[in-house]
C-alpha atoms as a PDB file:
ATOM      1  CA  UNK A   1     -45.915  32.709 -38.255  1.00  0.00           C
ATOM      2  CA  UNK A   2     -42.278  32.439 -39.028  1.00  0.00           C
ATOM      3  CA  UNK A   3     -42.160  30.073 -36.252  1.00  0.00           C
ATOM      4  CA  UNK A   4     -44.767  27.973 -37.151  1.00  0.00           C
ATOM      5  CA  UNK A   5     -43.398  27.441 -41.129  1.00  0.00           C
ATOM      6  CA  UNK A   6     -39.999  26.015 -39.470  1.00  0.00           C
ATOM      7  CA  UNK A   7     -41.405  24.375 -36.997  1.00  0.00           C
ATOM      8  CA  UNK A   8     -44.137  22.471 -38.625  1.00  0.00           C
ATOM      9  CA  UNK A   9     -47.272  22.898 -41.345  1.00  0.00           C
ATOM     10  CA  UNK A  10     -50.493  21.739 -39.459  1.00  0.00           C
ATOM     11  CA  UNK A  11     -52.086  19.160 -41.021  1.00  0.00           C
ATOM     12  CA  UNK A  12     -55.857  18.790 -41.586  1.00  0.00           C
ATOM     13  CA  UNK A  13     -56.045  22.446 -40.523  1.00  0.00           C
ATOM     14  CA  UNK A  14     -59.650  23.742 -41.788  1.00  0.00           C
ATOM     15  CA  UNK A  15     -61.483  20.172 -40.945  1.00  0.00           C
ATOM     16  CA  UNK A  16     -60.102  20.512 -37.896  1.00  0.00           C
ATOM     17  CA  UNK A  17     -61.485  24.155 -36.645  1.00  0.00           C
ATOM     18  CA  UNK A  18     -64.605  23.339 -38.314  1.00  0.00           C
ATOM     19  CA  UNK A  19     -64.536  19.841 -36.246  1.00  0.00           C
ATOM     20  CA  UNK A  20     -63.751  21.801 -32.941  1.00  0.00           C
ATOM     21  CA  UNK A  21     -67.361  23.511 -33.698  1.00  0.00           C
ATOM     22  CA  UNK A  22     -65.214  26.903 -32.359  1.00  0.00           C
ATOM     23  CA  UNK A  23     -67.418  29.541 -30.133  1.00  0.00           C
ATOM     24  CA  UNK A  24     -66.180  32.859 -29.631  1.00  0.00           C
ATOM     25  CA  UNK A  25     -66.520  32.788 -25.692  1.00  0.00           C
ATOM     26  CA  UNK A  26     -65.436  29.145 -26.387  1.00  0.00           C
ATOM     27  CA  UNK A  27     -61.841  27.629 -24.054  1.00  0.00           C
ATOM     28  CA  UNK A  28     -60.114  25.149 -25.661  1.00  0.00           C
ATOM     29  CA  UNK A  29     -57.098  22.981 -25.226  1.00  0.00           C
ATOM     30  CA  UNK A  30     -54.236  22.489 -27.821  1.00  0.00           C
ATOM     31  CA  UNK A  31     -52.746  19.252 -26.427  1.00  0.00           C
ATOM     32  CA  UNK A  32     -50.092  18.887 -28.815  1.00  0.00           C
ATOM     33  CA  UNK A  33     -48.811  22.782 -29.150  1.00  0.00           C
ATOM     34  CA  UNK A  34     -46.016  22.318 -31.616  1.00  0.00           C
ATOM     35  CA  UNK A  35     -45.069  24.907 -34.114  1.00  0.00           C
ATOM     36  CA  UNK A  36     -48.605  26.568 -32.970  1.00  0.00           C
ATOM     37  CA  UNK A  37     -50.364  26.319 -36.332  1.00  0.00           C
ATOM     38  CA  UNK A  38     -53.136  24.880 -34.738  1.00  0.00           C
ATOM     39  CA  UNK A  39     -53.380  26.930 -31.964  1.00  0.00           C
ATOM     40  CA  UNK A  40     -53.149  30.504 -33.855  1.00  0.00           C
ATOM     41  CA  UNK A  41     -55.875  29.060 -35.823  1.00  0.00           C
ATOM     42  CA  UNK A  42     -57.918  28.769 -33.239  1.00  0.00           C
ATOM     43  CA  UNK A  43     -56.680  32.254 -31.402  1.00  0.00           C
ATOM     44  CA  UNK A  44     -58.282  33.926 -34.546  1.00  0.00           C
ATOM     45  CA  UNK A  45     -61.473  32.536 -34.465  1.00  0.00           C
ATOM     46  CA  UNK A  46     -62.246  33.460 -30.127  1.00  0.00           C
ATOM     47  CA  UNK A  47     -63.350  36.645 -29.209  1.00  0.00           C
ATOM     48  CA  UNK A  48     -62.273  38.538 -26.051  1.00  0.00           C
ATOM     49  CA  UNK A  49     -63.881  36.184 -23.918  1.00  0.00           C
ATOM     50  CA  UNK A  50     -62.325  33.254 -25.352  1.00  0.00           C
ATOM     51  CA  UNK A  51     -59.283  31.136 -24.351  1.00  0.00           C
ATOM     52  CA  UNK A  52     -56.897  28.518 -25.233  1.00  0.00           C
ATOM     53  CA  UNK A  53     -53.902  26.464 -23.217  1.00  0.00           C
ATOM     54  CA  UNK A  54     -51.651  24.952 -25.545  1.00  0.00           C
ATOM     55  CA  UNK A  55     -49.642  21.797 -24.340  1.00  0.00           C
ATOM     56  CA  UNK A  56     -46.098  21.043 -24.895  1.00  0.00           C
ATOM     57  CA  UNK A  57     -43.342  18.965 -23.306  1.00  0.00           C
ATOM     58  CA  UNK A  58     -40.680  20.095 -25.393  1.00  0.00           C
ATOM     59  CA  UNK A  59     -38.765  22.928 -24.305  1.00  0.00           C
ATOM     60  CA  UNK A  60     -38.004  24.039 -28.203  1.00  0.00           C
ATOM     61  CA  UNK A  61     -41.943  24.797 -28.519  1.00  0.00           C
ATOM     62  CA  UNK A  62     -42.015  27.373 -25.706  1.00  0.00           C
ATOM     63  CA  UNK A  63     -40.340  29.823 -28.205  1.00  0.00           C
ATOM     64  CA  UNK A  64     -43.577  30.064 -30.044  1.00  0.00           C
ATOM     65  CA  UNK A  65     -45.798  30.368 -27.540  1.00  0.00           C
ATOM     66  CA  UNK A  66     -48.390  33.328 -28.504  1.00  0.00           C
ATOM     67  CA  UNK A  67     -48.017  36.285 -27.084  1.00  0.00           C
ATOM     68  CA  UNK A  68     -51.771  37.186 -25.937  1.00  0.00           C
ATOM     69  CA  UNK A  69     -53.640  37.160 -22.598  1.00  0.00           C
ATOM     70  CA  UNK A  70     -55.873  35.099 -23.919  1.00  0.00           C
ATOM     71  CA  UNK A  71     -53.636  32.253 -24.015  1.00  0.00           C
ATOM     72  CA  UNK A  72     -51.833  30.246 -21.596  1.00  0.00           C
ATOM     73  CA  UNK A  73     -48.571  28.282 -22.389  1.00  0.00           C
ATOM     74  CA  UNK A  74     -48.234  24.716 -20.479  1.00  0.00           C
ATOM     75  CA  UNK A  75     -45.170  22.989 -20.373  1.00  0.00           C
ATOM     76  CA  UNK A  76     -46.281  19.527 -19.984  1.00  0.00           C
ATOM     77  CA  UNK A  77     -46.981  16.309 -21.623  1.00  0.00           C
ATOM     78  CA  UNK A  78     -50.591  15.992 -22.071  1.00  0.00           C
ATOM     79  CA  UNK A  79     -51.268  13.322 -19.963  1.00  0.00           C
ATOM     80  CA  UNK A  80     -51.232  15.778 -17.251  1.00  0.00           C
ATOM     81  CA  UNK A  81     -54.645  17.438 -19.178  1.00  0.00           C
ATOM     82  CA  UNK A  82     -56.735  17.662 -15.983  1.00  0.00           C
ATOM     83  CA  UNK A  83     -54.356  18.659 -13.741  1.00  0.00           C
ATOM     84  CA  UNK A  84     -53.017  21.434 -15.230  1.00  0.00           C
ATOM     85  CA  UNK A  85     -56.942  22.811 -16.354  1.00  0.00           C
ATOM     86  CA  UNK A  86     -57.866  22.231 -12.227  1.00  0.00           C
ATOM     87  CA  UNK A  87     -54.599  24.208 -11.403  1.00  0.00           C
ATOM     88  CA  UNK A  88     -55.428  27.542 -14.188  1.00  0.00           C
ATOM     89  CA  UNK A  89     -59.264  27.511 -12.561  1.00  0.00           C
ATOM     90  CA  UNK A  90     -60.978  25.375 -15.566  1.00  0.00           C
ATOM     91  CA  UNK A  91     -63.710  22.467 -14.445  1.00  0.00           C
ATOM     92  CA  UNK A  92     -64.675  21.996 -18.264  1.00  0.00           C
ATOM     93  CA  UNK A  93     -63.541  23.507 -21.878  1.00  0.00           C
ATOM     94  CA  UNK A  94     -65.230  23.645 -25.038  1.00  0.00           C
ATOM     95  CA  UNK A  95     -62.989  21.687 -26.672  1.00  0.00           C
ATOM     96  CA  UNK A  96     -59.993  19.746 -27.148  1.00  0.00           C
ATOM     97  CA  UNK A  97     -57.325  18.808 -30.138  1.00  0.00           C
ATOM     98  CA  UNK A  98     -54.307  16.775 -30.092  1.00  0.00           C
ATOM     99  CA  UNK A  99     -52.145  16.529 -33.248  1.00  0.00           C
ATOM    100  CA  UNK A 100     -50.127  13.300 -32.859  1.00  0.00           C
ATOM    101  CA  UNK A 101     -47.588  13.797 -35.330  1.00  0.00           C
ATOM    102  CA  UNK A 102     -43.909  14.269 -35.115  1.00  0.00           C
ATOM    103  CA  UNK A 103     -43.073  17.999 -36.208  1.00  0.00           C
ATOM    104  CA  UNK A 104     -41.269  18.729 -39.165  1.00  0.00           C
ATOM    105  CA  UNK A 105     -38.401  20.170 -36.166  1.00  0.00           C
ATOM    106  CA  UNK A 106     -38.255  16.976 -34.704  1.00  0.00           C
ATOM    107  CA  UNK A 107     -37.294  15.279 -38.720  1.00  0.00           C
ATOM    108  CA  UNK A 108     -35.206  18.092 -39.692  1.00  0.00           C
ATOM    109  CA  UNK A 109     -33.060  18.492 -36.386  1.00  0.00           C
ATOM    110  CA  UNK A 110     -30.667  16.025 -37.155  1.00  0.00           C
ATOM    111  CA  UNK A 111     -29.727  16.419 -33.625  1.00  0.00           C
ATOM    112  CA  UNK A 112     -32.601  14.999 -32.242  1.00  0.00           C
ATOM    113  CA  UNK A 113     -31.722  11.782 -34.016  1.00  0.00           C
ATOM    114  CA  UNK A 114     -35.466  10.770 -35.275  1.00  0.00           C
ATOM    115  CA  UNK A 115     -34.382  10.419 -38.742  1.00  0.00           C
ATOM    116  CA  UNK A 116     -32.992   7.821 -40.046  1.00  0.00           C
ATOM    117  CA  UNK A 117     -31.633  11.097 -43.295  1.00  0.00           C
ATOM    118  CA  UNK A 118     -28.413  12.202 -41.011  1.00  0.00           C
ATOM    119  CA  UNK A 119     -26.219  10.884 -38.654  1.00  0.00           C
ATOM    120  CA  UNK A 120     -26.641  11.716 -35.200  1.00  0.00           C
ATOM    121  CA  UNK A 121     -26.280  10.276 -31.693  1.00  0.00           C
ATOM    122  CA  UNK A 122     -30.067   8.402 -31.158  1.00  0.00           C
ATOM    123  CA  UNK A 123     -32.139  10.410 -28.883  1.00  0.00           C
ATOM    124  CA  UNK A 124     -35.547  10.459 -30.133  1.00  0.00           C
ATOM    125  CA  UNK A 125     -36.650  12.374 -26.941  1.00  0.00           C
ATOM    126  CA  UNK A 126     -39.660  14.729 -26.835  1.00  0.00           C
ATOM    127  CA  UNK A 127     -39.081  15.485 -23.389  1.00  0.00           C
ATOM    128  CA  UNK A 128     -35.521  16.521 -23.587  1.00  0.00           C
ATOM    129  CA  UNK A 129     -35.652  16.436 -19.641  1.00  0.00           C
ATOM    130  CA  UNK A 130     -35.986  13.064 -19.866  1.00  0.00           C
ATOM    131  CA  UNK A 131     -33.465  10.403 -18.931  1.00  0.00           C
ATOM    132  CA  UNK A 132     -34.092   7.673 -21.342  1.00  0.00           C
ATOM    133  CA  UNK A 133     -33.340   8.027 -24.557  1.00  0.00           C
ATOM    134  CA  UNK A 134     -32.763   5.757 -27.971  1.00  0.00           C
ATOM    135  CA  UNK A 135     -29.452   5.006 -26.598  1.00  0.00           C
ATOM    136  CA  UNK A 136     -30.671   3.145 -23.137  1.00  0.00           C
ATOM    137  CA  UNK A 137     -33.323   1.336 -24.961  1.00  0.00           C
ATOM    138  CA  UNK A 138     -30.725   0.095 -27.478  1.00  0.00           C
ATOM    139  CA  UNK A 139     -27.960  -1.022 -25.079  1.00  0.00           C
ATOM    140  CA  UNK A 140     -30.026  -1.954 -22.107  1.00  0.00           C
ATOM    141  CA  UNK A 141     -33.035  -3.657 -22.873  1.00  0.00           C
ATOM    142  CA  UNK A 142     -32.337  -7.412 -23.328  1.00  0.00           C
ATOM    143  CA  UNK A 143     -33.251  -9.374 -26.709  1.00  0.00           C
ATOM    144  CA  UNK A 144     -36.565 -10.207 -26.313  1.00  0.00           C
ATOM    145  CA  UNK A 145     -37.658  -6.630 -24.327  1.00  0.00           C
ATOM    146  CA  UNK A 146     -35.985  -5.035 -28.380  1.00  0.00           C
ATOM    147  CA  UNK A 147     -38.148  -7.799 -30.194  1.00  0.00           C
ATOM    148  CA  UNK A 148     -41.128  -6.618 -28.321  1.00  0.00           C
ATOM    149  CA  UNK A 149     -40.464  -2.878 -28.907  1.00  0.00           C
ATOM    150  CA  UNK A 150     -39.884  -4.044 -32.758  1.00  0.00           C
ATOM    151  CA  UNK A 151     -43.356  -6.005 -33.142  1.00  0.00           C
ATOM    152  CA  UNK A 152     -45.505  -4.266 -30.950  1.00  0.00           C
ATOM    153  CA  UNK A 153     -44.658  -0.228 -31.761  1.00  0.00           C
ATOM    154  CA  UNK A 154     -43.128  -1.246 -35.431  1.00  0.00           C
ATOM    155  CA  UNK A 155     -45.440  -3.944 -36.213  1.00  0.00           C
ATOM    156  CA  UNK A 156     -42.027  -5.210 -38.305  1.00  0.00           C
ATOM    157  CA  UNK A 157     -42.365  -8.979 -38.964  1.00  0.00           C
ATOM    158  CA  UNK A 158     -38.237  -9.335 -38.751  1.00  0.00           C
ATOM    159  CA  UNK A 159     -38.755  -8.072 -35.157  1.00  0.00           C
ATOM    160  CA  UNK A 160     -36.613 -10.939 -33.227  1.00  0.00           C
ATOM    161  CA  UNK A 161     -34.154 -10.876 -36.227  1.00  0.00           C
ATOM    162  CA  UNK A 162     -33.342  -7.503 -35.653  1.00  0.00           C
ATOM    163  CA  UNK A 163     -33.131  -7.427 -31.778  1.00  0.00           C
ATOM    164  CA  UNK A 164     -30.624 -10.379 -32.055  1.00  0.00           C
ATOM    165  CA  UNK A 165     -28.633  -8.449 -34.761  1.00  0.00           C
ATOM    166  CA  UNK A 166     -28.940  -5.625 -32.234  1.00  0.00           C
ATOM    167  CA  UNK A 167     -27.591  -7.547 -29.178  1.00  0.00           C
ATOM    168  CA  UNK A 168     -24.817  -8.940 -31.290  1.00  0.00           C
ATOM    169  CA  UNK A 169     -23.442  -6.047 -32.563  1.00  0.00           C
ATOM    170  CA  UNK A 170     -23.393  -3.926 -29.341  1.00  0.00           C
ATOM    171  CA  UNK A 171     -21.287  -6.684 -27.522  1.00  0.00           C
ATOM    172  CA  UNK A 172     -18.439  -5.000 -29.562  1.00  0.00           C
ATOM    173  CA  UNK A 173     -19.582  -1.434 -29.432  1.00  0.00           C
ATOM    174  CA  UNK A 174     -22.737   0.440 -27.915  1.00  0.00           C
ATOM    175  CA  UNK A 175     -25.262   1.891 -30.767  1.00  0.00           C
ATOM    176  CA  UNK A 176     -25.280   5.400 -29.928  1.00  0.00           C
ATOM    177  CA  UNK A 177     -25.157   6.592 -33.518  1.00  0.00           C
ATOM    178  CA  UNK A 178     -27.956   6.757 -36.402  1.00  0.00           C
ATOM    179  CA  UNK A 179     -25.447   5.215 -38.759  1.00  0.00           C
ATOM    180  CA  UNK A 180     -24.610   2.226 -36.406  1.00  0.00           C
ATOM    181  CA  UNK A 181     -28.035   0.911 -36.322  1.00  0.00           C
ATOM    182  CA  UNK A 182     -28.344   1.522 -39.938  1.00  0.00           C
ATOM    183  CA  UNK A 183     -25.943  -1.024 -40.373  1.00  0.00           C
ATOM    184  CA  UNK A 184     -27.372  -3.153 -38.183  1.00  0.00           C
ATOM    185  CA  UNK A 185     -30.949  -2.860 -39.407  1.00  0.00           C
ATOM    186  CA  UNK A 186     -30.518  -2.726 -43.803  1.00  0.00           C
ATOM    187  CA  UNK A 187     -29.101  -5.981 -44.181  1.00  0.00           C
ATOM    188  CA  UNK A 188     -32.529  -7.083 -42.485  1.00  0.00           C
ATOM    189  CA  UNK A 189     -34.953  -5.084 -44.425  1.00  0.00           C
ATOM    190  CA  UNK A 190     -36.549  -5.881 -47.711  1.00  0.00           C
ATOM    191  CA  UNK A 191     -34.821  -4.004 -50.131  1.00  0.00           C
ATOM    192  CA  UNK A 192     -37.868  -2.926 -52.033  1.00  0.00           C
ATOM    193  CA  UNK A 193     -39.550  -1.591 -48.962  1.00  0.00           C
ATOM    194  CA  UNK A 194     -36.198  -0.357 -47.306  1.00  0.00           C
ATOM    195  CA  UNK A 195     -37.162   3.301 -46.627  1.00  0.00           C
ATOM    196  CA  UNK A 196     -40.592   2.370 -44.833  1.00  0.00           C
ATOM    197  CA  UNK A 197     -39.208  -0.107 -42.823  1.00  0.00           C
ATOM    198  CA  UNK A 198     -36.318   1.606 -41.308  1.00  0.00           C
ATOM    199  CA  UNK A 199     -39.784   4.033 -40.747  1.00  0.00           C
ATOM    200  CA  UNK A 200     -40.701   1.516 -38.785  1.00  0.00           C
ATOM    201  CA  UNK A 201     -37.830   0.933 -36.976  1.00  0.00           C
ATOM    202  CA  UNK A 202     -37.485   4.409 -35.637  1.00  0.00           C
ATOM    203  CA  UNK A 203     -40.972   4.834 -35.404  1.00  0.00           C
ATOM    204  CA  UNK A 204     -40.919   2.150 -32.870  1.00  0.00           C
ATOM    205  CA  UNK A 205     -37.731   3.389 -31.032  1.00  0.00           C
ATOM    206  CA  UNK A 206     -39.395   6.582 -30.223  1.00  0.00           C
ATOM    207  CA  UNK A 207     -42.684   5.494 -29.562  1.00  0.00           C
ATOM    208  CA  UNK A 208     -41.107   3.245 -26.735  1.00  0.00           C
ATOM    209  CA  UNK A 209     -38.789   6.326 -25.636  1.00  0.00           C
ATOM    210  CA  UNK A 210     -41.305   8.752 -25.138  1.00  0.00           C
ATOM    211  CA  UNK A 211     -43.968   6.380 -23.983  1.00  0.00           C
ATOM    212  CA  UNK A 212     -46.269   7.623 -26.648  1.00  0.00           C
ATOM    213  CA  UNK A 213     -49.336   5.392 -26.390  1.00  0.00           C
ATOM    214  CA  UNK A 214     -49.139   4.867 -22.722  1.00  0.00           C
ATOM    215  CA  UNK A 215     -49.529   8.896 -22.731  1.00  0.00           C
ATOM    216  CA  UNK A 216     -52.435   8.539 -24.875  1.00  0.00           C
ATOM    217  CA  UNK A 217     -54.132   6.564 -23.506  1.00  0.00           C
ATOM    218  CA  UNK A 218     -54.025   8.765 -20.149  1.00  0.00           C
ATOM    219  CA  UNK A 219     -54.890  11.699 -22.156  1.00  0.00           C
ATOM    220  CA  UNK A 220     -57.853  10.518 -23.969  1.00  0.00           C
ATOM    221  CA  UNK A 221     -58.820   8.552 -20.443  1.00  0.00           C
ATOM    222  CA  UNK A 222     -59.285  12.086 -18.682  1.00  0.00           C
ATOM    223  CA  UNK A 223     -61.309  13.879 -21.637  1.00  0.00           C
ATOM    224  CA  UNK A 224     -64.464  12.619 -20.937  1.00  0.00           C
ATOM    225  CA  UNK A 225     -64.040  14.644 -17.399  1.00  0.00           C
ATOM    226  CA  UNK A 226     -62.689  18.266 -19.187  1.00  0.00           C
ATOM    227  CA  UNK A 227     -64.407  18.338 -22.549  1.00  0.00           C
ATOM    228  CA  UNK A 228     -68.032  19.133 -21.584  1.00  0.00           C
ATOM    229  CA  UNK A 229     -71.656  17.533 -22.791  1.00  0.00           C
ATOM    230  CA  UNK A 230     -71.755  18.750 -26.373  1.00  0.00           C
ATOM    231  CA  UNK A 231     -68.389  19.988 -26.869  1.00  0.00           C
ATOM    232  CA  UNK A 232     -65.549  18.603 -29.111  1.00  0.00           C
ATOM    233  CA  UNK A 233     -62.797  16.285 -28.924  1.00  0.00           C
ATOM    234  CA  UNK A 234     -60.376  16.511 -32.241  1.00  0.00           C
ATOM    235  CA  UNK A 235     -57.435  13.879 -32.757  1.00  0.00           C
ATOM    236  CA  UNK A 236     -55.250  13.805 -35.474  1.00  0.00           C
ATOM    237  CA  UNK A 237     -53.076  10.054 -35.853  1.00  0.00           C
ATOM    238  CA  UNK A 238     -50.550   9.425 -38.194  1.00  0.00           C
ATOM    239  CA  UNK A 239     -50.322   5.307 -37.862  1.00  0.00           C
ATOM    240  CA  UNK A 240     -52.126   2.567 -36.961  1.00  0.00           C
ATOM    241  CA  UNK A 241     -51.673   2.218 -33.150  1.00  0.00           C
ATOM    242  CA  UNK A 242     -52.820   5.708 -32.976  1.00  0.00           C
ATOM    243  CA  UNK A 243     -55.342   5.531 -34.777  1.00  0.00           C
ATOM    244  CA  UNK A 244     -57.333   2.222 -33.377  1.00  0.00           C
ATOM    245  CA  UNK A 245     -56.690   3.464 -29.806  1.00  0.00           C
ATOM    246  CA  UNK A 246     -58.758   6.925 -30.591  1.00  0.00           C
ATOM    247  CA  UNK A 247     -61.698   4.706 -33.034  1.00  0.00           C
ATOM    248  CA  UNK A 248     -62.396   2.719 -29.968  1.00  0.00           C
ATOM    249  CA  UNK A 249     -62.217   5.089 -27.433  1.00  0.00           C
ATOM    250  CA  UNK A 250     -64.810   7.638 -29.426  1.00  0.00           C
ATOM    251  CA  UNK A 251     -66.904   4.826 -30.353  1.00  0.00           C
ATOM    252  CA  UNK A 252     -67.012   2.799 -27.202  1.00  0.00           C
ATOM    253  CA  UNK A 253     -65.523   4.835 -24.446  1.00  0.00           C
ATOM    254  CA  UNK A 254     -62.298   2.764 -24.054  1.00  0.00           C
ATOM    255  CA  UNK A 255     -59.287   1.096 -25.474  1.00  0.00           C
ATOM    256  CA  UNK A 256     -60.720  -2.722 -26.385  1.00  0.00           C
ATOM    257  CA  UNK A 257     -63.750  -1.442 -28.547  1.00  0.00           C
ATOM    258  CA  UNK A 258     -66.086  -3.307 -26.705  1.00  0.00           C
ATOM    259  CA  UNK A 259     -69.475  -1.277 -26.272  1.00  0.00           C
ATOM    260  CA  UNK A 260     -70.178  -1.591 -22.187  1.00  0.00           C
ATOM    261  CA  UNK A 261     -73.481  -0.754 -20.916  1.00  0.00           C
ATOM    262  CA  UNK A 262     -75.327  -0.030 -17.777  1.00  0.00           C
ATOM    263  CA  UNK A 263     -77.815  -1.971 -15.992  1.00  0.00           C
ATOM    264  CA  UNK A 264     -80.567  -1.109 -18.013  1.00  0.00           C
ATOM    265  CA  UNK A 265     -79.094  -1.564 -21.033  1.00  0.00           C
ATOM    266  CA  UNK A 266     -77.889   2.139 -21.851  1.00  0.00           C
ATOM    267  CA  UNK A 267     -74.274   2.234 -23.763  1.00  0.00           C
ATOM    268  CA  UNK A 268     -71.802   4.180 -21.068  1.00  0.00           C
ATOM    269  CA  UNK A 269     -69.181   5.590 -23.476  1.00  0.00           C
ATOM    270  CA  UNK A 270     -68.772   9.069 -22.865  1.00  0.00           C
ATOM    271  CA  UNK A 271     -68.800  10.710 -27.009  1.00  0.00           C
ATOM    272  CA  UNK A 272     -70.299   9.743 -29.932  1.00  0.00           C
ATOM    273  CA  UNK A 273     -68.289  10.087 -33.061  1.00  0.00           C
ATOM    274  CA  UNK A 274     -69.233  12.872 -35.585  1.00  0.00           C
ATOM    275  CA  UNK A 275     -69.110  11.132 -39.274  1.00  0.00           C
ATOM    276  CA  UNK A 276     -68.983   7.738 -39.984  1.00  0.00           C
ATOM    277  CA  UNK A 277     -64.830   8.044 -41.277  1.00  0.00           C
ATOM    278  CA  UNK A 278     -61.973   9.817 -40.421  1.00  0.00           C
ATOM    279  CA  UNK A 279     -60.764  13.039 -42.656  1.00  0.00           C
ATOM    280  CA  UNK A 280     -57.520  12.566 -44.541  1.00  0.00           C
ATOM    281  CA  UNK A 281     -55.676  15.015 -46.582  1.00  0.00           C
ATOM    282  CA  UNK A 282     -57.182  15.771 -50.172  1.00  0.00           C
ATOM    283  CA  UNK A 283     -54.718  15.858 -53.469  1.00  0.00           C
ATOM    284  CA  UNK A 284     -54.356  19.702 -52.869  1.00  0.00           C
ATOM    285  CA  UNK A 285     -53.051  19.426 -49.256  1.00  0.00           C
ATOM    286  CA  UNK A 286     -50.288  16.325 -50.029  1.00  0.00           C
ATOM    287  CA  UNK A 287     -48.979  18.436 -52.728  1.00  0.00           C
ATOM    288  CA  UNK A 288     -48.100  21.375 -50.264  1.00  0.00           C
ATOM    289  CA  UNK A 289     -47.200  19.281 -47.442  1.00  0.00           C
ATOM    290  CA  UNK A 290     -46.375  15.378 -48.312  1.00  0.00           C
ATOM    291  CA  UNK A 291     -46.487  14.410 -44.642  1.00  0.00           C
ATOM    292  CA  UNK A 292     -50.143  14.975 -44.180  1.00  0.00           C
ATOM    293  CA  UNK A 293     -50.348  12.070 -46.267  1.00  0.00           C
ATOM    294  CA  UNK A 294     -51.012   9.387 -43.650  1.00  0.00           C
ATOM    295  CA  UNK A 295     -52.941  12.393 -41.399  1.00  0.00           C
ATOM    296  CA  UNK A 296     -56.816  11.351 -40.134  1.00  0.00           C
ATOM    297  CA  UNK A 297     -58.335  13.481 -38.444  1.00  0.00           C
ATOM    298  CA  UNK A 298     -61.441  11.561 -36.022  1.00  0.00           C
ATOM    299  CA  UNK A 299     -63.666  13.931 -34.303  1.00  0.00           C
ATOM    300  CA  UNK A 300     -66.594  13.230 -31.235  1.00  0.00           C
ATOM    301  CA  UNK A 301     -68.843  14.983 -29.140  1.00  0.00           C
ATOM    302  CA  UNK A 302     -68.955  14.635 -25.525  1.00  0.00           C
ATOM    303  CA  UNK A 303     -72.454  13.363 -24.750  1.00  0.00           C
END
C-alpha cells in the first residue's frame, strides 16, 4: 500500500467495486493501473479462481505491480485492450475499469513537467518511451495546429491569442521550460481565473502529447468485444471531453450520441447505462482527497 499512497488515492473507490458487480471467479481488467488502488481493491474481493490484468504504459507503475498469480501486469496503453487479453488466452472478462485521471505522481514529479507548481523542462509524457513530448508540440507545430490544440483539448477562448504569443516568443528562444510558457501564457489569462486556466493550458498540452482521446476512443471502441453480455464496464473522467465521449458511447454505442438501429427498428449499441447520472465524490471524500472533486464515475452493462 505504501506504493499506492505516493503514487495516487483512487477516486470513487467503493462506487466503483460495487459498479464492477465483482464475482469471485470473476476476470477483470484495470485499464488504467496507476498507483494500483483500484486494482488491490479488486484483488481482495476474487477468490482463487479469479483474475485481474492491470494496464499501464508508464514504466514508473510497473514498481507496484502486485505480487500474486492471480494477476497479470501489462505494460501497455490501453488501446491495445484486445490484443493483449487474445495474447494471455482471454475471449471475454467480467469486467472492465479505466480511471482517466492524471496520478498524483504525474502532479508531484516536477520532472515530468505536468504542473504548471515547479519548473521543469515540459514533457507531459505518459509513455516515457515516447518521442514527442511538450517540447515538439511547442516548437514545431505551426500557429494555427497550437490554436487548435488550445480550443479543442483546452476549450480556452484566448486559444489563437496564445498560439501567436507562443510562435512569437520561440523565434528568440525554444519553450522547453515550465517557467517559459508561464510567461508566455499569464499575461493572456484572466487574472481572476488564472490558476484554472493555465489548467487548461497544460491540460491541453498533454492531452495532445499523449493522444489521450484518440486512445479512448480505441479503448472504449474494443469493449463491446471483451466485456461480456451482462458484465461491467466502469469509467472514471475528470473533464468534459472525457466525459461526453464515455455518455455517448454507453448510451448509444458510439462517439456522436446518435442512437443507430437495425433494420427492424432494434437500437444496436452494445451497453445500457446503469443509473440515470454519473457518481461524483461526496463532501467526505473531497475532504480526504481534493482531486476527486471533478471525478464521475459512469457505469454500463454489456447487453
Amino acid at each position: 500500500m505504501a506504493h499506492e499512497a505516493v503514487y495516487h488515492i483512487p477516486a470513487l473507490l467503493e462506487p466503483t467495486l460495487e459498479g464492477l458487480a465483482l464475482q469471485p471467479s470473476g476476470r477483470y481488467v484495470d485499464a488504467t493501473f496507476g498507483g494500483g488502488g483500484h486494482s488491490r481493491a479488486i484483488m481482495s474481493a476474487l477468490g482463487a479462481e479469479g483474475r485481474l490484468y492491470g494496464f499501464d504504459q508508464d514504466s514508473d507503475a510497473l514498481a507496484g505491480a502486485i505480487d500474486d498469480s492471480r494477476f497479470t501486469m501489462v505494460y501497455s496503453n490501453f488501446r491495445f485492450l484486445r490484443n493483449f487479453l487474445r495474447y494471455y488466452g482471454e475471449t471475454q472478462v467480467d469486467g472492465v475499469l479505466a480511471d482517466l485521471g492524471v496520478s498524483f505522481h504525474h502532479f508531484d514529479d516536477a520532472e515530468r513537467g505536468f504542473s504548471f507548481r515547479a519548473d521543469a523542462r515540459l514533457d507531459m509524457r505518459m509513455n516515457q518511451r515516447s518521442r514527442v513530448s511538450a517540447v515538439e508540440v511547442l516548437n514545431e507545430y505551426t500557429e494555427e495546429q497550437l490554436a487548435d490544440v488550445f480550443y479543442l483539448y483546452g476549450e480556452l477562448t484566448q486559444a489563437r491569442r496564445l498560439a501567436r504569443a507562443i510562435a512569437t516568443a520561440r523565434r528568440s528562444a525554444a519553450i522547453t521550460q515550465v517557467s517559459q510558457l508561464m510567461a508566455v501564457a499569464e499575461p493572456l489569462l484572466d487574472r481572476r481565473r488564472a490558476k484554472k486556466e493555465l489548467a487548461c493550458v497544460f491540460q491541453a498540452l498533454r492531452i495532445e502529447v499523449n493522444g489521450e482521446l484518440d486512445a479512448l476512443k480505441d479503448f472504449l471502441s474494443q469493449t463491446a468485444a471483451v466485456i461480456r453480455p451482462g458484465g461491467r464496464l466502469a469509467i472514471i473522467t475528470y473533464h468534459s471531453l472525457e466525459d461526453r465521449l464515455v455518455k455517448n458511447f454507453m448510451r448509444t454505442g458510439n462517439f456522436a450520441g446518435k442512437v443507430e438501429t437495425d433494420l427492424f427498428g432494434r437500437s444496436e449499441r452494445p451497453f445500457r447505462p446503469v443509473g440515470s447520472k454519473p457518481t461524483v465524490a461526496d463532501e467526505a471524500e473531497i475532504a480526504r482527497n481534493p482531486r476527486s472533486r471533478s471525478a464521475k464515475l459512469r457505469v454500463a452493462e454489456r447487453i
